[in-house]
PDB file of N, CA and C in Angstrom:
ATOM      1  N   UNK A   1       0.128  32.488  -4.771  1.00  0.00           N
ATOM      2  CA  UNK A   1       1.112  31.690  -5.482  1.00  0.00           C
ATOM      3  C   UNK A   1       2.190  31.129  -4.558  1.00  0.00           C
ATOM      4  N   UNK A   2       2.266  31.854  -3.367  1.00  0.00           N
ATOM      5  CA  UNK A   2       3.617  31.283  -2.684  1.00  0.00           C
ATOM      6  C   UNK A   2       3.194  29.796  -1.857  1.00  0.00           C
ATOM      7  N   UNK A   3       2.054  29.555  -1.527  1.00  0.00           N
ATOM      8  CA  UNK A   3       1.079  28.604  -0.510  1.00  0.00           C
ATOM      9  C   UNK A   3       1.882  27.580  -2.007  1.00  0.00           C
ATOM     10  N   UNK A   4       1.449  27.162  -3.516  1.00  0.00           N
ATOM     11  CA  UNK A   4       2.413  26.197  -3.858  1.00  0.00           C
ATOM     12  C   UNK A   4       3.930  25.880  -3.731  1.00  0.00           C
ATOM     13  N   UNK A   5       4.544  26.898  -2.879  1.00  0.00           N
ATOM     14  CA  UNK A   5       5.713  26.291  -2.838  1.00  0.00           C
ATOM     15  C   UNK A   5       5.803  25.834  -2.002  1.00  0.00           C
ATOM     16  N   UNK A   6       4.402  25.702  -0.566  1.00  0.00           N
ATOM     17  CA  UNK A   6       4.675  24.994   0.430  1.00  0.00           C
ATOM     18  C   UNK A   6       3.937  23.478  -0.139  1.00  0.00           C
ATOM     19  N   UNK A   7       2.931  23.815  -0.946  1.00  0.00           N
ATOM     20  CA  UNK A   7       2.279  22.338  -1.140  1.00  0.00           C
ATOM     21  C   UNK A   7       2.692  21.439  -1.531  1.00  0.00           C
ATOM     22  N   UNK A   8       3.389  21.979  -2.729  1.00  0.00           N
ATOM     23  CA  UNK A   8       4.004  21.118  -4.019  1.00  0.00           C
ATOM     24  C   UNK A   8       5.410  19.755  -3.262  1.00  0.00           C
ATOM     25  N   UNK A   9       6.108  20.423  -2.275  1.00  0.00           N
ATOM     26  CA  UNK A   9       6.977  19.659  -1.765  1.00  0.00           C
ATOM     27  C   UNK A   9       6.219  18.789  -0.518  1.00  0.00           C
ATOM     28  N   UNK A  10       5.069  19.395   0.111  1.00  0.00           N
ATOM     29  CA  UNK A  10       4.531  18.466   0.777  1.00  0.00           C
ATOM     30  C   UNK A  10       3.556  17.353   0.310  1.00  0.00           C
ATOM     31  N   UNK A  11       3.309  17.349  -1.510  1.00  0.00           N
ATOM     32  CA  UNK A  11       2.594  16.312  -1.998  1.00  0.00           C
ATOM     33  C   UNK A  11       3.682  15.184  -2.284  1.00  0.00           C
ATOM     34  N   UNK A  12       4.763  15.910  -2.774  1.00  0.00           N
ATOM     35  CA  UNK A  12       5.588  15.195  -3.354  1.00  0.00           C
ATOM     36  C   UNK A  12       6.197  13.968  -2.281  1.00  0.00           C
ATOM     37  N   UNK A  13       6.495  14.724  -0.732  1.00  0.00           N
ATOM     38  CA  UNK A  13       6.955  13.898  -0.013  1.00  0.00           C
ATOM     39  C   UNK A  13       5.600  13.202   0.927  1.00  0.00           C
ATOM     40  N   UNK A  14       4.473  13.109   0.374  1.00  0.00           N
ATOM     41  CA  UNK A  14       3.236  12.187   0.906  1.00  0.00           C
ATOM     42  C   UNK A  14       3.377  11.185  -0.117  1.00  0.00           C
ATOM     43  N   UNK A  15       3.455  11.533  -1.289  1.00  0.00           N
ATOM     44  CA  UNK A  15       3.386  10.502  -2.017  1.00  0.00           C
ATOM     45  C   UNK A  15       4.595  10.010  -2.133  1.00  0.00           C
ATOM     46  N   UNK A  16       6.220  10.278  -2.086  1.00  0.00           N
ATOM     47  CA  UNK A  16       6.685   9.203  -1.459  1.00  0.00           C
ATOM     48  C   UNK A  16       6.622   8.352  -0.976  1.00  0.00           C
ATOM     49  N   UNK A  17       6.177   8.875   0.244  1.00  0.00           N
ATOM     50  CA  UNK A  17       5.707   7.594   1.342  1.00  0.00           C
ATOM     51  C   UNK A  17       4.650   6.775   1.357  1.00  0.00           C
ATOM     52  N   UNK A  18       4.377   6.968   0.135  1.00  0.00           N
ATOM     53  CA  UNK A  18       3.254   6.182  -0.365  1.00  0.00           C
ATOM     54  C   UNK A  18       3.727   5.548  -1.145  1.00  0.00           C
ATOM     55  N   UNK A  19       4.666   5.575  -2.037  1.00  0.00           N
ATOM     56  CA  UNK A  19       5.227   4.719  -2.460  1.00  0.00           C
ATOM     57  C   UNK A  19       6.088   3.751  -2.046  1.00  0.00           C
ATOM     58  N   UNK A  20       6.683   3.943  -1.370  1.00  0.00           N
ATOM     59  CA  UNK A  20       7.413   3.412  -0.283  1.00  0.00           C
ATOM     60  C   UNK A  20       6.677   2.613   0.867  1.00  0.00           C
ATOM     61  N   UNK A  21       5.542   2.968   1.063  1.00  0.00           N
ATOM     62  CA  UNK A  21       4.706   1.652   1.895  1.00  0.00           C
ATOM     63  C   UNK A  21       3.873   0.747   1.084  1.00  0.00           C
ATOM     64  N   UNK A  22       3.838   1.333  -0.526  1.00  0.00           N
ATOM     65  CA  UNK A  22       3.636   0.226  -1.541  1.00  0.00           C
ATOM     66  C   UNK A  22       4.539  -0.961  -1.869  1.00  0.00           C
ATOM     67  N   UNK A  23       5.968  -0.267  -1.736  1.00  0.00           N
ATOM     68  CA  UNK A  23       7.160  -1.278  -2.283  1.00  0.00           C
ATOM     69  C   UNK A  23       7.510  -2.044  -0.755  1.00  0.00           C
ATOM     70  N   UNK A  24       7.189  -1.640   0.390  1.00  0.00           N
ATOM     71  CA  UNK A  24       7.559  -2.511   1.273  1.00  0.00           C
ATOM     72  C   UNK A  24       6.284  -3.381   1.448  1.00  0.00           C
ATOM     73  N   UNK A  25       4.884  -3.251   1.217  1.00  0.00           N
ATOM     74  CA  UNK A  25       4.223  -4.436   0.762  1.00  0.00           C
ATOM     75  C   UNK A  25       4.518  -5.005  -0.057  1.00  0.00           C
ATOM     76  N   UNK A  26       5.119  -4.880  -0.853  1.00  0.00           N
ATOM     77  CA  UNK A  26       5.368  -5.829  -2.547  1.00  0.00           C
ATOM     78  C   UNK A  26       6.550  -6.567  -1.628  1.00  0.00           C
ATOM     79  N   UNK A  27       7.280  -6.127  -1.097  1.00  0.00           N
ATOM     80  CA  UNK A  27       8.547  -7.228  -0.696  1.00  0.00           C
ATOM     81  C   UNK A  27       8.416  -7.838   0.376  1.00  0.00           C
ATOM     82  N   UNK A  28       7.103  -7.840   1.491  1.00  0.00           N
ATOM     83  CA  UNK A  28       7.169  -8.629   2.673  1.00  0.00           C
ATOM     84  C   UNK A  28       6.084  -9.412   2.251  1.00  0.00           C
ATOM     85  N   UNK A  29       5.575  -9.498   0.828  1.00  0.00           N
ATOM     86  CA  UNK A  29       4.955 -10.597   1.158  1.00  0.00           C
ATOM     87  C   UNK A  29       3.216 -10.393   0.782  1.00  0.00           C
ATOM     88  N   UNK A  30       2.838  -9.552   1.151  1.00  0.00           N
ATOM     89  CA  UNK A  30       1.442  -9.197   1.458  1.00  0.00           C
ATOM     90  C   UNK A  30       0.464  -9.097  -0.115  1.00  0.00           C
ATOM     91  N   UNK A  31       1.044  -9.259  -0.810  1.00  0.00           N
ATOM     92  CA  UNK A  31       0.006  -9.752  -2.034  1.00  0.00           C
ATOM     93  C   UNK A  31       0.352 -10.767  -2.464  1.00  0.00           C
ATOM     94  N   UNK A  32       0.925 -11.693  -2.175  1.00  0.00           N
ATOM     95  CA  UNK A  32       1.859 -13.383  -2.937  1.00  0.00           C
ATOM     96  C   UNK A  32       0.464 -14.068  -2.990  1.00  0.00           C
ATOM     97  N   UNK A  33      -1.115 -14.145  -1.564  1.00  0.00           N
ATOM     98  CA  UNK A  33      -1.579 -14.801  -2.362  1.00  0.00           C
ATOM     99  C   UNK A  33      -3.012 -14.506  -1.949  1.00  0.00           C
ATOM    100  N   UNK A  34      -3.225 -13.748  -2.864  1.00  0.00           N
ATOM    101  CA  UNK A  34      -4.475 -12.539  -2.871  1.00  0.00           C
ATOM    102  C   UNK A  34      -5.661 -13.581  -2.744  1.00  0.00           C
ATOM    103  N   UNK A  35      -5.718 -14.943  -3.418  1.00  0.00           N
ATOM    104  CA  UNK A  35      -7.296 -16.098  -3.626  1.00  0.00           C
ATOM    105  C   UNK A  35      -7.124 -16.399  -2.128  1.00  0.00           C
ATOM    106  N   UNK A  36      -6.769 -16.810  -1.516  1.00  0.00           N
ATOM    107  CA  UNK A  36      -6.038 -17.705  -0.387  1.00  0.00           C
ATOM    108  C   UNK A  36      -6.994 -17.402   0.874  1.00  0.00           C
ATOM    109  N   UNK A  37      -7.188 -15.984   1.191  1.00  0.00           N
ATOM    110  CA  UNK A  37      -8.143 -15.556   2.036  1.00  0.00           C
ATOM    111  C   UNK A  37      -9.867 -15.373   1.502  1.00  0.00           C
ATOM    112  N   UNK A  38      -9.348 -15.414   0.723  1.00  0.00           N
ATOM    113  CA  UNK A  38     -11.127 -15.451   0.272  1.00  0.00           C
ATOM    114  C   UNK A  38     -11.778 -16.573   0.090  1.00  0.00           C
ATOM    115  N   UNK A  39     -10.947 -17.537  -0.254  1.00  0.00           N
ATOM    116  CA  UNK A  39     -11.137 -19.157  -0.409  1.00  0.00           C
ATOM    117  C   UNK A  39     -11.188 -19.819   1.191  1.00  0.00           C
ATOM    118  N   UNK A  40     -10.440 -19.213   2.100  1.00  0.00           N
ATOM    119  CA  UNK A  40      -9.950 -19.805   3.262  1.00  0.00           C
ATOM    120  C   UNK A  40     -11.606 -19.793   4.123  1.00  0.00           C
ATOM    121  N   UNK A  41     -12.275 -18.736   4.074  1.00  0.00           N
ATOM    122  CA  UNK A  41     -13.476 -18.809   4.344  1.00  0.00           C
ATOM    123  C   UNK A  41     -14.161 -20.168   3.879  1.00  0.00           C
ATOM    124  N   UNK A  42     -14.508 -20.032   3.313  1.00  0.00           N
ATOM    125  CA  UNK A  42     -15.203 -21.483   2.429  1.00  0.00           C
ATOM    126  C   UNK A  42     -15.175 -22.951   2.816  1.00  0.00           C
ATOM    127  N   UNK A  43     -13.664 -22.722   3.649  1.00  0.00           N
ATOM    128  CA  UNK A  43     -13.311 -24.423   4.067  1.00  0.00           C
ATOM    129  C   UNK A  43     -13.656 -24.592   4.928  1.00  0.00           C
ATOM    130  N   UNK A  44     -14.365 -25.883   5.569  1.00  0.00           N
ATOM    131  CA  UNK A  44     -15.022 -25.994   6.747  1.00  0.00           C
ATOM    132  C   UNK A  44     -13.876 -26.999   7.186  1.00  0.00           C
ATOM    133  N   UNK A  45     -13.321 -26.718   8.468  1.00  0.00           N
ATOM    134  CA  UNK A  45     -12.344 -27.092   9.246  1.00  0.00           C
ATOM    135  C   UNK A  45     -12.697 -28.151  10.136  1.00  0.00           C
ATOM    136  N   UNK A  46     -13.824 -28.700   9.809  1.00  0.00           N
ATOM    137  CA  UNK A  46     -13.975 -29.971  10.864  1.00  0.00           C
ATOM    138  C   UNK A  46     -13.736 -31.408  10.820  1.00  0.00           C
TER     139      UNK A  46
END
């Protein structure tokens, strides 16, 4: 029983930082334009 009192605070602060490298993708940008690369293939640049 004591091994959860080491886990429980080390899930909690993984998934922080998982949240936190979710919300700093949401604000730099990195999903604004999800079609864009998949379409970008397709265009022939000549």
């Amino acid at each position: 029983m004591t091994i959860l009192a080491y886990l429980i605070p080390v899930a909690l602060f993984l998934g922080g930082i998982g949240l936190l490298a979710f919300v700093w993708a949401l604000r730099s940008g990195q999903y604004d334009d999800v079609d864009g690369a998949a379409e970008r293939i397709l265009i022939d640049d000549e």
